[in-house]
Protein backbone atom coordinates (compact mmCIF):
# COMPACT_ATOMS: atom_id res chain seq x y z
CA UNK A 1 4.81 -23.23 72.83
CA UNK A 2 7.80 -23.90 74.49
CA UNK A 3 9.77 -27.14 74.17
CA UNK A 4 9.72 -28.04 77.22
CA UNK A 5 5.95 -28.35 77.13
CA UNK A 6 5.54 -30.42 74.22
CA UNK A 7 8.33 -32.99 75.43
CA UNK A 8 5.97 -33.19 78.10
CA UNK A 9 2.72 -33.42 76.06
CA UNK A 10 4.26 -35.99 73.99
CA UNK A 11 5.52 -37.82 76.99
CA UNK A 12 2.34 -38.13 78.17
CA UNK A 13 0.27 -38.87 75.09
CA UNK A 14 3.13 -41.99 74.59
CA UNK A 15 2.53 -43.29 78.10
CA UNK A 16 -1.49 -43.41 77.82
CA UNK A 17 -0.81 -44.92 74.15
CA UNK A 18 1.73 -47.82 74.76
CA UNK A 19 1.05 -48.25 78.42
CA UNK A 20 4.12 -47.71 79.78
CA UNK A 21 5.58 -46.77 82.85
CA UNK A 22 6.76 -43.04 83.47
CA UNK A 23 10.21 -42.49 83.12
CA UNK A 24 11.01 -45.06 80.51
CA UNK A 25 10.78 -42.76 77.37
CA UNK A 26 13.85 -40.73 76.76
CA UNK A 27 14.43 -38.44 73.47
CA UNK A 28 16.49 -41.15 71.80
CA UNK A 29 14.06 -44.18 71.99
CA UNK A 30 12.70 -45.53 69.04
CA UNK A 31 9.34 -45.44 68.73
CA UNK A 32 8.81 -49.50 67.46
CA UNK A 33 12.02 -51.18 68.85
CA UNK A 34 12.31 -49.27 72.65
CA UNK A 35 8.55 -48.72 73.31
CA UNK A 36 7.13 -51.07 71.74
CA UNK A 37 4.73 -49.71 69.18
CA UNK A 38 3.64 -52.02 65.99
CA UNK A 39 1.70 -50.56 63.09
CA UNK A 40 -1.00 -49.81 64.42
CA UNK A 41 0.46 -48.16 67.05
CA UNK A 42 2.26 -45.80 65.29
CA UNK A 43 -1.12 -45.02 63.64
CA UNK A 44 -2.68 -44.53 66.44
CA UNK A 45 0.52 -42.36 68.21
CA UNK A 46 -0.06 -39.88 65.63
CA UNK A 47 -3.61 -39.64 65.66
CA UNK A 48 -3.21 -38.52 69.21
CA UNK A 49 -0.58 -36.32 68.95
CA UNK A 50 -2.77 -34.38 65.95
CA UNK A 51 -5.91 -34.56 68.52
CA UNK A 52 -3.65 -33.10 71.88
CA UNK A 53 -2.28 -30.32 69.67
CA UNK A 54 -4.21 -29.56 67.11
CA UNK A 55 -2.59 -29.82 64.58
CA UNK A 56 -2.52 -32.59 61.46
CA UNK A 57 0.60 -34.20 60.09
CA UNK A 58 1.39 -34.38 56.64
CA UNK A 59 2.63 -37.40 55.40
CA UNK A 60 5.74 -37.00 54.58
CA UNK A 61 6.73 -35.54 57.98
CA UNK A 62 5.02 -38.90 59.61
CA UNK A 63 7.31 -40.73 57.20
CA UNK A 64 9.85 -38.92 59.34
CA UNK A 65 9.18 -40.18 62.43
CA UNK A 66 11.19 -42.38 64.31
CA UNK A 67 12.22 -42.09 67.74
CA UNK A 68 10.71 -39.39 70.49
CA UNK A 69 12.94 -36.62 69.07
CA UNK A 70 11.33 -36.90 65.85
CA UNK A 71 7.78 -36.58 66.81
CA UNK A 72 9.09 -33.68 69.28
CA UNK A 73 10.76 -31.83 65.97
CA UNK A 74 7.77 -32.28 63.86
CA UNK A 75 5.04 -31.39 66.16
CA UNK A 76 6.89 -28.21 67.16
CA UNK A 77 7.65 -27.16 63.42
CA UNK A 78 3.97 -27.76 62.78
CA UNK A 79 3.06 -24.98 65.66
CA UNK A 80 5.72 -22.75 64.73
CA UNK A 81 3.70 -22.77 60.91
């Protein structure tokens, strides 16, 4: 899968998920403090992101995960696997 296409997937999993208008995630925000995600949240961000690609995180590459880039890098090492 190309890059491109899971920026986008992820994009669009984070806009259903924090209810948030398009165009206001960039690579660089962080997932808490610029979108606005608490706990929960971030739970429930990666429980998505397993379900869209089918895939399931390990914890210590959730532990990772900080701002949009992060998920991006992780999701696309886990389909590379």
């Amino acid at each position: 899968m190309q890059q491109a296409e899971i920026i986008d997937r992820v994009n669009k999993v984070l806009h259903e998920e924090l209810d948030i208008p398009e165009g206001t995630i960039q690579q660089e925000s962080h997932i808490m403090n610029d979108l606005g995600a608490d706990s929960l949240g971030s739970v429930e961000i990666v429980l998505c992101m397993e379900e869209e690609f089918d895939i399931i995180m390990p914890d210590n590459d959730i532990d990772k995960i900080h701002k949009v880039k992060d998920i991006v890098k992780v999701v696309g090492d886990l389909l590379e696997r």
